[in-house]
Protein backbone atom coordinates (compact mmCIF):
# COMPACT_ATOMS: atom_id res chain seq x y z
CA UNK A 1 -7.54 -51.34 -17.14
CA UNK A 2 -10.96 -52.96 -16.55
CA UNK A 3 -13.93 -50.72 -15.98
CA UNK A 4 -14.61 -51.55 -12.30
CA UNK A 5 -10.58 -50.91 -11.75
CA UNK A 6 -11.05 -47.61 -13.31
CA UNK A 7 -14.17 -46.19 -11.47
CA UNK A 8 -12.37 -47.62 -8.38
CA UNK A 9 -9.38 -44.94 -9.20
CA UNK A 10 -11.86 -42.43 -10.09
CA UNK A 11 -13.79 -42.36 -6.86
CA UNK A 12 -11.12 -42.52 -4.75
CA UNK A 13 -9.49 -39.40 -6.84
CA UNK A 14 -12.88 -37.56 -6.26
CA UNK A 15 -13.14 -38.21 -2.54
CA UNK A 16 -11.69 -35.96 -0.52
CA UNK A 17 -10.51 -32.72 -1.84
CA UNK A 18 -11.00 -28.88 -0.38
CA UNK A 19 -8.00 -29.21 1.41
CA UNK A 20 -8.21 -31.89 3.32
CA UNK A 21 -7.08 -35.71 2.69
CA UNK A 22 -10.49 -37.72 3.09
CA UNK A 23 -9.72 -40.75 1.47
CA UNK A 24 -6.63 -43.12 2.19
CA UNK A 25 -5.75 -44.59 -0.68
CA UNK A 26 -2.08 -45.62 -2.79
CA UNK A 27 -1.42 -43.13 -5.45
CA UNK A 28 -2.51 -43.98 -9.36
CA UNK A 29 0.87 -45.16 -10.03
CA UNK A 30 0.84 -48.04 -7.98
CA UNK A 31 -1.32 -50.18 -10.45
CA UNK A 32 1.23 -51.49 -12.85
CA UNK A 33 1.39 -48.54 -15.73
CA UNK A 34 -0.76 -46.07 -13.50
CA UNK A 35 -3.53 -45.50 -15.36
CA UNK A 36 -3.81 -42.27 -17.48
CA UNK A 37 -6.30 -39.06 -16.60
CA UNK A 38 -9.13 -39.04 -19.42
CA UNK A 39 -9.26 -35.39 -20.63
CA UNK A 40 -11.61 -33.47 -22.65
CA UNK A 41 -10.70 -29.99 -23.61
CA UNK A 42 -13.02 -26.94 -24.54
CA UNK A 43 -10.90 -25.01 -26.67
CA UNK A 44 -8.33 -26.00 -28.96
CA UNK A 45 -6.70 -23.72 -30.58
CA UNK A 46 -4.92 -20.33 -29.82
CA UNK A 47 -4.16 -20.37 -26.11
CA UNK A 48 -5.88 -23.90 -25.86
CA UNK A 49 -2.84 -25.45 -28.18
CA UNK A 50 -0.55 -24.67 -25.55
CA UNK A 51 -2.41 -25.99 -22.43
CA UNK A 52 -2.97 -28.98 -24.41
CA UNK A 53 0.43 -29.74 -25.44
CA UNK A 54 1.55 -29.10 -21.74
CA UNK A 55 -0.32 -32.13 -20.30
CA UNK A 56 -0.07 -34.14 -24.03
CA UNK A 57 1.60 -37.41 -23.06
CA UNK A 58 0.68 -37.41 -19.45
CA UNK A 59 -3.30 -38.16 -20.25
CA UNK A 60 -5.57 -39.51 -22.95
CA UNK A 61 -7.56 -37.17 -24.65
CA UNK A 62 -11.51 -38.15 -25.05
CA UNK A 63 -12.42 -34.94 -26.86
CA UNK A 64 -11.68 -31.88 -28.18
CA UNK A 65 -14.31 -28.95 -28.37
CA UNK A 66 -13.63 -25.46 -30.56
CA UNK A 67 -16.07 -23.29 -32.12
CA UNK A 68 -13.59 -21.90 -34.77
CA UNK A 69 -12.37 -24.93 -36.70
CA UNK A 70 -9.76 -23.00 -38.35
CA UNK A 71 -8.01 -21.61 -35.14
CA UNK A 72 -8.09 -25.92 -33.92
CA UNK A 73 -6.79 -27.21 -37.05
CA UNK A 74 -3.14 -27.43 -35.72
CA UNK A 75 -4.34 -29.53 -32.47
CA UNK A 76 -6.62 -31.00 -34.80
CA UNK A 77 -3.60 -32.50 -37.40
CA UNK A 78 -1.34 -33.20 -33.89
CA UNK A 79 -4.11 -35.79 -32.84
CA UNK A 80 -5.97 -37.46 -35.47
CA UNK A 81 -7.82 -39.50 -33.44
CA UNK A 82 -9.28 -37.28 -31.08
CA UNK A 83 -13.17 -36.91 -31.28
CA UNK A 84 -14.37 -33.41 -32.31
CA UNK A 85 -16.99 -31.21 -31.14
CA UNK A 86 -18.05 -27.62 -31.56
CA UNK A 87 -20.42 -27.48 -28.66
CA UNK A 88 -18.89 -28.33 -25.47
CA UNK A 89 -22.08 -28.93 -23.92
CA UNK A 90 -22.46 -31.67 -26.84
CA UNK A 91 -19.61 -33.27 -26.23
CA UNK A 92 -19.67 -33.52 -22.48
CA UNK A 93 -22.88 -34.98 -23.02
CA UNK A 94 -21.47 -37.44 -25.38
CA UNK A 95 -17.99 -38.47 -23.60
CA UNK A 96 -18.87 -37.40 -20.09
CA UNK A 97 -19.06 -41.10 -18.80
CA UNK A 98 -15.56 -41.44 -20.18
CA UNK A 99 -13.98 -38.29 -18.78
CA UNK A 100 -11.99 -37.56 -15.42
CA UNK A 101 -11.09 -33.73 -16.26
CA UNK A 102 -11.71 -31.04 -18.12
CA UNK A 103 -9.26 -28.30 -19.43
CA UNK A 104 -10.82 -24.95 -20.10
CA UNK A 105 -9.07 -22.55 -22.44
CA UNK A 106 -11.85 -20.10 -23.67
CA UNK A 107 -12.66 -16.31 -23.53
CA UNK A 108 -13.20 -14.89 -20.73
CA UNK A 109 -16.78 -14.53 -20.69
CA UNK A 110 -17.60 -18.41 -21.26
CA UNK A 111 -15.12 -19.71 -18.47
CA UNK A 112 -17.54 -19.68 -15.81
CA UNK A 113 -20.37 -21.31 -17.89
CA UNK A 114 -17.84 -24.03 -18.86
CA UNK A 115 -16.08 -24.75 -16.07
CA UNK A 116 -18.92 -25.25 -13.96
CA UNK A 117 -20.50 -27.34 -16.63
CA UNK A 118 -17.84 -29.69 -16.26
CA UNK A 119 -17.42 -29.84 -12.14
CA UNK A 120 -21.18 -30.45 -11.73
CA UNK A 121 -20.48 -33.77 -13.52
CA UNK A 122 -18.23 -34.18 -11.36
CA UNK A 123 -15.15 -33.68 -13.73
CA UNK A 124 -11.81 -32.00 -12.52
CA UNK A 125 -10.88 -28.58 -13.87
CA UNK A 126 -8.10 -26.21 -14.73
CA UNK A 127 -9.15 -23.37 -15.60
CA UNK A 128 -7.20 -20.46 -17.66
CA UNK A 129 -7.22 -17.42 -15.85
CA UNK A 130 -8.91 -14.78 -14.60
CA UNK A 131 -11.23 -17.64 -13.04
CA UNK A 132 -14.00 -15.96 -14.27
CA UNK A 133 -15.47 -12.92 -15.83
CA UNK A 134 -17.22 -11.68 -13.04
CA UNK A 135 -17.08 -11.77 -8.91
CA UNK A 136 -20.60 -14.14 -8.77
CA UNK A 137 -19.17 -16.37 -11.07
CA UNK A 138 -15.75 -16.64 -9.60
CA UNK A 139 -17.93 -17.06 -6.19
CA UNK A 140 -20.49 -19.76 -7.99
CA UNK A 141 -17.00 -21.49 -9.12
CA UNK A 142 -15.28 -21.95 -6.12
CA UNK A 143 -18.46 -22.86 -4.17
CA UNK A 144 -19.29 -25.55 -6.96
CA UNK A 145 -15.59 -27.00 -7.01
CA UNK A 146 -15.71 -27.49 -2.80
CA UNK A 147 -19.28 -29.04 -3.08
CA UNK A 148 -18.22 -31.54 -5.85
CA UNK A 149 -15.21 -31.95 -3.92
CA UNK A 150 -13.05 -31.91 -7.51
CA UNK A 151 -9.04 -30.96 -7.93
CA UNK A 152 -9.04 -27.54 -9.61
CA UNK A 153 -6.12 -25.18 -11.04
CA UNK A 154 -6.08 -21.45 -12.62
CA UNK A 155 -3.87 -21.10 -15.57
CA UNK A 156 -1.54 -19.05 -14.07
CA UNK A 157 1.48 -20.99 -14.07
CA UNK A 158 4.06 -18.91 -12.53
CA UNK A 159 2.26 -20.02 -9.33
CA UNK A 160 4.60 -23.75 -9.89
CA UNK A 161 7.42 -21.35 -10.56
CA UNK A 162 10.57 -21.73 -8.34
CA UNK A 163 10.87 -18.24 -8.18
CA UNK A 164 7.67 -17.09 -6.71
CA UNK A 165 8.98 -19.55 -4.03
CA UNK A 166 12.06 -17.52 -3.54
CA UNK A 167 10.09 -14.84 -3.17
CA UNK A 168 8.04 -15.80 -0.35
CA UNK A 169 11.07 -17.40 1.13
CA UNK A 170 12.30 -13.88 1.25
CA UNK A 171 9.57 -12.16 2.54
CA UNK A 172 8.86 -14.33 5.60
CA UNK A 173 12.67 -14.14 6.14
CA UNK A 174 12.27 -10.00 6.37
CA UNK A 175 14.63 -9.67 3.91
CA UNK A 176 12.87 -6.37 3.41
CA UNK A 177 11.41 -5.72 6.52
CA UNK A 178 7.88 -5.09 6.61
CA UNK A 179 5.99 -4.58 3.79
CA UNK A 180 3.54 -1.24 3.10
CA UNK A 181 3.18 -0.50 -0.93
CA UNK A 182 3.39 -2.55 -4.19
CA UNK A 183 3.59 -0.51 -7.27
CA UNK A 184 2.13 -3.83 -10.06
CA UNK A 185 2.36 -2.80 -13.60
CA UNK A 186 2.04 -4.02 -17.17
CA UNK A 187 2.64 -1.93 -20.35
CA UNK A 188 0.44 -3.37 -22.45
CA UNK A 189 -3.18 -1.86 -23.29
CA UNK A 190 -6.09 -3.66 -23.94
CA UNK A 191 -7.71 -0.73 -24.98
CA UNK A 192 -10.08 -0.45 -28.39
CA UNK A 193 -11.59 3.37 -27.66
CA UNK A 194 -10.27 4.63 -31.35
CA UNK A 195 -12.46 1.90 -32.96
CA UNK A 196 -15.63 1.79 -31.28
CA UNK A 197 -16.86 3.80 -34.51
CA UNK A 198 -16.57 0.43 -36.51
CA UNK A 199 -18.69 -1.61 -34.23
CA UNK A 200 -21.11 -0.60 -36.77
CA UNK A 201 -19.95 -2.29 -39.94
CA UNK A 202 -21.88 -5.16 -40.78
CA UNK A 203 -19.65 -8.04 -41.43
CA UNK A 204 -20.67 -11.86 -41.73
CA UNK A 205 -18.82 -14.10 -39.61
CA UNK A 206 -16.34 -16.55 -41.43
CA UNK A 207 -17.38 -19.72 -42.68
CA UNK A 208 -15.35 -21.68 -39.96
CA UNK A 209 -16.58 -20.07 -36.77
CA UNK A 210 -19.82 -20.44 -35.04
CA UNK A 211 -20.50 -17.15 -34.17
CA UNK A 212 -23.89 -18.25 -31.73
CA UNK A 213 -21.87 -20.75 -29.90
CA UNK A 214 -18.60 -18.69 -29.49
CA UNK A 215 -21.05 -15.71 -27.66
CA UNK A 216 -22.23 -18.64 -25.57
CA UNK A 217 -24.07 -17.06 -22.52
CA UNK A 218 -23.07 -13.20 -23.49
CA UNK A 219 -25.67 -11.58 -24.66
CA UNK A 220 -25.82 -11.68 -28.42
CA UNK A 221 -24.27 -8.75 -30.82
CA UNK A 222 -23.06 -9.12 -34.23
CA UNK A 223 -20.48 -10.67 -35.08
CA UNK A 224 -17.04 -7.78 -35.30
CA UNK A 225 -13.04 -9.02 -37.11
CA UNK A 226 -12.48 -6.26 -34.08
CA UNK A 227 -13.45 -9.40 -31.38
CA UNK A 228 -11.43 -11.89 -32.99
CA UNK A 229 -9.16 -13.93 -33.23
CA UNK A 230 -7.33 -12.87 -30.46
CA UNK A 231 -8.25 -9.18 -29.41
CA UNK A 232 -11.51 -9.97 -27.26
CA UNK A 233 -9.97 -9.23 -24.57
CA UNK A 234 -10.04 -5.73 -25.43
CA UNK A 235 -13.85 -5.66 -24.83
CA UNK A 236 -15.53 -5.82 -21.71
CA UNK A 237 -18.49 -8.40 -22.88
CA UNK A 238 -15.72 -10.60 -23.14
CA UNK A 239 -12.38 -9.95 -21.61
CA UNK A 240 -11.31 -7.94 -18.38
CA UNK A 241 -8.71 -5.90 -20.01
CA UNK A 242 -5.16 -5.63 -18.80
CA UNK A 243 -5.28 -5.95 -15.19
CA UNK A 244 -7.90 -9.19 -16.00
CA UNK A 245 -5.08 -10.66 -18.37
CA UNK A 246 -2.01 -9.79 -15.82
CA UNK A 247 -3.15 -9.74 -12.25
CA UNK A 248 -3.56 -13.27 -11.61
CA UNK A 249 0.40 -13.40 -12.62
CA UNK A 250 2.07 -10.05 -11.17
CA UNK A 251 0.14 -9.83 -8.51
CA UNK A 252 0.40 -13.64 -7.39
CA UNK A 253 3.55 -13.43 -5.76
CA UNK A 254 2.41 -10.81 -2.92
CA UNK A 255 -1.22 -11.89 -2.67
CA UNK A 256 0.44 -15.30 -1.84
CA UNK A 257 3.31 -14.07 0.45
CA UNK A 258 1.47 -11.64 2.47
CA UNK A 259 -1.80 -13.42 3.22
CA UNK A 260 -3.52 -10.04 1.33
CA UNK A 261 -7.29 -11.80 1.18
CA UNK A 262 -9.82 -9.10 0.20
CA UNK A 263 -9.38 -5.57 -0.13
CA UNK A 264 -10.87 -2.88 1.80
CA UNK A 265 -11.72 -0.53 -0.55
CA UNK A 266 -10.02 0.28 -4.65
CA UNK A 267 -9.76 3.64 -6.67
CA UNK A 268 -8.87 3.58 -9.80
CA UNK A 269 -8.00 7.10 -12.02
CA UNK A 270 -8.15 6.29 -15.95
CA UNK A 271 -6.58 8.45 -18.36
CA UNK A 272 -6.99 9.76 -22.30
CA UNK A 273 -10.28 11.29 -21.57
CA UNK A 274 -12.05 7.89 -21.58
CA UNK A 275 -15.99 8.53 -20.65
CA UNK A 276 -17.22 5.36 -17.98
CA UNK A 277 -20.53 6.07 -20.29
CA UNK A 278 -19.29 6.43 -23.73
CA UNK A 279 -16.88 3.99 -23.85
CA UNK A 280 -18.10 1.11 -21.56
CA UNK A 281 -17.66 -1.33 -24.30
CA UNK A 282 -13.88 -1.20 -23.79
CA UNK A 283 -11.15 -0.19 -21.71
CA UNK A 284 -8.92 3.19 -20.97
CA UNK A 285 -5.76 3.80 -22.83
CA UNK A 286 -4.50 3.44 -19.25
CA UNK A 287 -5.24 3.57 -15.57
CA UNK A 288 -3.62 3.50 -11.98
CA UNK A 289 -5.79 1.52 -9.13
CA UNK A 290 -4.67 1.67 -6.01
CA UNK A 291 -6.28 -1.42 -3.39
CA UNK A 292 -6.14 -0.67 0.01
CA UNK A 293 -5.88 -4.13 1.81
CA UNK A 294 -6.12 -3.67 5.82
CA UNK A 295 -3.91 -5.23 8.29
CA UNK A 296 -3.72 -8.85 9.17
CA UNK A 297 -2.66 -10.86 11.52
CA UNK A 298 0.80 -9.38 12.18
CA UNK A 299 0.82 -8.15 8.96
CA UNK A 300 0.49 -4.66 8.47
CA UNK A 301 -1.75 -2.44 5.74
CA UNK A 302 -1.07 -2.68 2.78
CA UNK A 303 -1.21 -0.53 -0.14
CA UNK A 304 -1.03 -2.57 -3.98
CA UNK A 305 -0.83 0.31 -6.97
CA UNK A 306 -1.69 -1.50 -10.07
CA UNK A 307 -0.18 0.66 -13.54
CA UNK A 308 -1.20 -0.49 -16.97
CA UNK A 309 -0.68 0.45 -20.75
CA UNK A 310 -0.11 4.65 -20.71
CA UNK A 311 0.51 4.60 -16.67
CA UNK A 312 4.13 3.49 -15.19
CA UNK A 313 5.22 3.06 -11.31
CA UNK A 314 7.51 5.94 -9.81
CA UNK A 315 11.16 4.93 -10.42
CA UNK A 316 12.64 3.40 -6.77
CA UNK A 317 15.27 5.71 -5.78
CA UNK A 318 17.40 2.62 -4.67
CA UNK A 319 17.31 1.66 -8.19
CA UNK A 320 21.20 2.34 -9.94
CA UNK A 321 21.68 4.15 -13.56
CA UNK A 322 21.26 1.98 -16.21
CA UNK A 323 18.50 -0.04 -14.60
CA UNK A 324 15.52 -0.05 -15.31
CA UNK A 325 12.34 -1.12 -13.00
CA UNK A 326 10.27 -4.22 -14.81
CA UNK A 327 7.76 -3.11 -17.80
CA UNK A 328 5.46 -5.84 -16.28
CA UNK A 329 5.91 -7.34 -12.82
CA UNK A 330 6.30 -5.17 -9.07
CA UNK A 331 8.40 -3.07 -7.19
CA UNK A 332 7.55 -4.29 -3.69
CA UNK A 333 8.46 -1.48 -1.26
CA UNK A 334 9.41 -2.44 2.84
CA UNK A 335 10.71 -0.51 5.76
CA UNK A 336 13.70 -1.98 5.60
CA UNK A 337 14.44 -2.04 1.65
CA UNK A 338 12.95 -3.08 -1.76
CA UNK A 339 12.19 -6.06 -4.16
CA UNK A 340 11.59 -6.19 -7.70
CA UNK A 341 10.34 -9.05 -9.81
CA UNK A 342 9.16 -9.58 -13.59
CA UNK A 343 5.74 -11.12 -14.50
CA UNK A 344 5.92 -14.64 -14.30
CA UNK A 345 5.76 -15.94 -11.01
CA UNK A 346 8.00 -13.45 -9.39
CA UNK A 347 10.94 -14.18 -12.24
CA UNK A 348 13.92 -12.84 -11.63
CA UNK A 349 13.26 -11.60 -8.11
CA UNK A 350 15.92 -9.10 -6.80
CA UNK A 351 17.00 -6.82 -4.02
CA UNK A 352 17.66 -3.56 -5.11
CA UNK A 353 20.29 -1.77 -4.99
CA UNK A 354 22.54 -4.61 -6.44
CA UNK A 355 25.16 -4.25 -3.33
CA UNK A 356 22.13 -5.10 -1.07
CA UNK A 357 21.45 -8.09 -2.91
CA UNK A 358 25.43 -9.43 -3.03
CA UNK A 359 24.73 -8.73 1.12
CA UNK A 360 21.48 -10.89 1.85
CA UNK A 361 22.19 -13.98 3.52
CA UNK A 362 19.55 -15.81 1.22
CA UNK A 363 17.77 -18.30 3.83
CA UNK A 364 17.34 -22.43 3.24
CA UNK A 365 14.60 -23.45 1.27
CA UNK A 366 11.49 -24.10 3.34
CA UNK A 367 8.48 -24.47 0.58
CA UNK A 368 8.28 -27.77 -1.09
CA UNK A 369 9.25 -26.78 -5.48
CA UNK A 370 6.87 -28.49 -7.18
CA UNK A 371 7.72 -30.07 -11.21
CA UNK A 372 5.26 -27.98 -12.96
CA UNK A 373 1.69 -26.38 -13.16
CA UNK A 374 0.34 -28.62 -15.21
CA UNK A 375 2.05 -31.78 -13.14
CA UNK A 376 0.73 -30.36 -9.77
CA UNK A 377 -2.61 -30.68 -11.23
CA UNK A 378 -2.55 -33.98 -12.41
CA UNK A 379 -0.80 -34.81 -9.65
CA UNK A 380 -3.20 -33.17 -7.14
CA UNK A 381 -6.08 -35.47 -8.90
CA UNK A 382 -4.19 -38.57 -8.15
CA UNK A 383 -3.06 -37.84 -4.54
CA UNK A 384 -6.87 -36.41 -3.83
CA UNK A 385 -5.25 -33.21 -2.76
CA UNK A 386 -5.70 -29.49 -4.28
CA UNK A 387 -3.38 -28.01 -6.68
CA UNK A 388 -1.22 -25.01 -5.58
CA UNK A 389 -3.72 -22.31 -7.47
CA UNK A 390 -6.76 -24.39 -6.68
CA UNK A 391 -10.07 -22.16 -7.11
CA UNK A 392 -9.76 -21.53 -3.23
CA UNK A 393 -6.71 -19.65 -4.17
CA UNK A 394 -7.25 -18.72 -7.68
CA UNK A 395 -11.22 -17.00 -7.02
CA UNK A 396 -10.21 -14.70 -4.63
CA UNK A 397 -6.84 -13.26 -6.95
CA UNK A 398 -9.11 -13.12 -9.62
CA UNK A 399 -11.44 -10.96 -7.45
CA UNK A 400 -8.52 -8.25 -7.30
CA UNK A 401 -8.53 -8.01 -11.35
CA UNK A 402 -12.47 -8.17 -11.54
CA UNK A 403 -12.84 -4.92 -9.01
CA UNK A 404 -9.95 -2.85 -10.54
CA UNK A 405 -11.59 -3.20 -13.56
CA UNK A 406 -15.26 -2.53 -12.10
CA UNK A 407 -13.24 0.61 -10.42
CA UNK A 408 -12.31 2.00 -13.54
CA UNK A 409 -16.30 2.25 -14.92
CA UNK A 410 -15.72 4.68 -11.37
CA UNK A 411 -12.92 7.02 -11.72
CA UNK A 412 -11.56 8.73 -9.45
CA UNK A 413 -14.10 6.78 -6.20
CA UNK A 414 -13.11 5.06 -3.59
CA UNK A 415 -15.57 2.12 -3.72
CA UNK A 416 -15.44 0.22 0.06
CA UNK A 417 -15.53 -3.47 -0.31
CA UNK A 418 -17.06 -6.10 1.63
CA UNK A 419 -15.56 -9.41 1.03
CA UNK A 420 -17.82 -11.74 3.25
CA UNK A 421 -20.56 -10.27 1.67
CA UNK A 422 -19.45 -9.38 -1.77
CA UNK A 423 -20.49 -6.38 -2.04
CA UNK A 424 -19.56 -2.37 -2.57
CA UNK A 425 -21.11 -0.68 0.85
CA UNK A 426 -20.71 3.15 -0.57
CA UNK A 427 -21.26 3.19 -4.47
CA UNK A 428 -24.90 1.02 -4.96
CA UNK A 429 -24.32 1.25 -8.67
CA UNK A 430 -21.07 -0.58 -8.81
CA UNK A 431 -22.91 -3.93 -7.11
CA UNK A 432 -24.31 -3.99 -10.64
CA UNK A 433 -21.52 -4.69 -12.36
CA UNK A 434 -20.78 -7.75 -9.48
CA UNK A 435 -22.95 -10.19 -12.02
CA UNK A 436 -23.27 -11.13 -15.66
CA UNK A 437 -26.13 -10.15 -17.73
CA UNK A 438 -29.02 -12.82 -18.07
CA UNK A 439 -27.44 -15.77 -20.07
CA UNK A 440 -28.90 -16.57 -23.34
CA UNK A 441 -31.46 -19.57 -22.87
CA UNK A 442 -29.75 -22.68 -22.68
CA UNK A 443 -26.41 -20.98 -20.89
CA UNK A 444 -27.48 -20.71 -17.87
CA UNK A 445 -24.71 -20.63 -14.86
């Protein structure tokens, strides 16, 4: 493809996105080929390996970026010829110009710094989820992504599902009637309480991992084996604990099908005696948050109970013997009967009891299935259209996980939320915890 052919395609992709089609144009695939998305990746291994082989094949990679060059040896051997970077500022500095997206697959803490790295060069995104790691940067995000006017997707790929489809389908079909309470829940526990003692042990990071760049804009602390490789999402510096790892998939499906928006106000109890104070580095063995989101439209209130690690949902009555309600996923409660569904996108969605399920009438299908997460995206570049969990979508779900877990430095409050205004009206102290500390110099967001 010749170079003016190319920045032809690329403007065109760029054009017209937040929503609406601006640009008329014939999609990629009509020049003889199509030509293939350029994509540069920061992160590349753990989590990253698996985003990357899920668009491998369907782009050309400029660039890989990874701090730990041990945890991106595998993607590393799969693609020889793939430049490497540590710094991803580095090497969007140094392939930029030959870039059309950007896949971000880092902690927590560094996805906001990242991301909008990338879309104020102008660069598409997707995003692993939460969006962010706290509500100004989710807000900063989705703000940047409209003004660049760039196709954007949150990792959570049960949104593509056909499931959380069915769902929906269901829901606007009353097959439950109208809907008042959601008990969400996942077993695990992201919590690190028993250790905190060891945070003290002096330890020198390994050989193969840059611990300066992997803090990136957090402010610095010595380097802990408790962060990594894979349990920093136990601590709040760099993760969002349970609800931040699993909200943005068990809660998708109803924040999707009933409009929810913003809630009105969240309360969270915690459990195992952990102190706000004492333990603010990390999470509670477990915790119950209940969001109160107000009526809408003609959609009534609604009341979402989030459960995680020690804390279950109340068995439905409807539910037989021998069944057993989802570890992770939602019993979704109506006046006129009851849904459960597993984690994933709503997977395996069901009327309870059983009987009531043989009984529904399931209705047509009426929202368009879509191939995949990762195709949606690519495609939504192409077709200079948004993705299905474009940052529109994706910043405001990731605003539920971000104030259950500010509730829980609050137990047993009812902190009243503003949405327009982002802000908690009652409880001055939690607007604290809206915003990341300072960034290190050179990090800014």
């Amino acid at each position: 493809m010749t170079s003016t052919t190319r920045r032809a395609f690329l403007t065109a992709s760029s054009a017209g996105l937040a929503g609406i089609l601006l640009a008329r144009r014939a999609p990629a695939a009509a020049e003889p080929g199509g030509p293939k998305l350029r994509v540069a990746c920061i992160g590349a291994g753990g989590r990253a390996s698996a985003n990357i082989g899920g668009i491998a094949g369907a782009v050309e990679f400029t660039a890989f970026a990874d701090v730990d060059e041990k945890r991106a040896a595998g993607t590393y051997k799969k693609f020889p010829g793939v430049k490497r970077f540590r710094d991803y500022r580095t090497m969007l500095e140094a392939v930029g110009r030959d870039t059309d997206a950007v896949v971000v697959s880092t902690p927590d803490h560094t996805h906001a710094a990242a991301a909008l790295a990338a879309i104020r060069l102008g660069k598409h995104v997707f995003c692993e989820k939460p969006l962010a790691h706290s509500v100004a940067e989710v807000r900063a995000l989705v703000k940047a992504a409209r003004e660049h006017k760039v196709a954007t997707q949150l990792g959570n790929q049960g949104h593509s599902s056909t499931s959380i489809r069915t769902f929906r389908e269901w829901i606007e079909d009353g097959a439950i009637g109208s809907v008042h309470t959601v008990h969400a829940c996942c077993r695990k526990s992201h919590s690190r309480i028993r250790d905190l003692p060891k945070l003290a042990e002096k330890v020198e990071p390994p050989a193969n991992l840059d611990w300066d760049l992997w803090l990136g804009p957090a402010p610095f602390r010595p380097y802990s084996p408790l962060y990594l490789p894979s349990s920093w999402r136990d601590w709040r510096p760099f993760g969002t604990g349970t609800i931040g790892d699993w909200t943005c998939h068990v809660i998708d499906p109803v924040f999707w099908a009933l409009d929810l928006g913003a809630p009105a106000a969240v309360t969270a109890k915690v459990t195992d005696g952990c102190d706000p104070k004492a333990h603010a580095d990390t999470f509670p063995f477990g915790s119950q948050i209940e969001f109160e989101f107000p009526a809408k439209g003609a959609r009534k209130a609604v009341k979402v109970i989030w459960y995680d690690g020690s804390q279950k949902p109340p068995r439905p009555a409807e539910l037989e013997a021998g069944r057993n309600p989802p570890d992770t996923g939602a019993i979704v409660v109506g006046d006129k009967g009851t849904i459960t569904y597993g984690s994933h996108g709503a997977g395996s969605v069901r009327i309870i009891p059983e009987a009531k399920m043989q009984a529904y009438k399931r209705p047509a299908e009426s929202i368009p299935r879509v191939r995949g997460h990762y195709e949606d995206w690519l495609s939504a570049i192409r077709e200079s259209r948004q993705a299905g969990s474009n940052f529109d979508y994706g910043g405001p779900l990731t605003e539920i996980a971000l104030l259950g877990a500010i509730a829980q430095r609050f137990p047993a409050t009812r902190l009243e939320w503003d949405g327009p205004a982002g802000r908690f009206t009652n409880i001055p102290a939690a607007n604290a915890l809206l915003a990341p500390p300072s960034p290190r110099p050179g990090w800014g967001v």
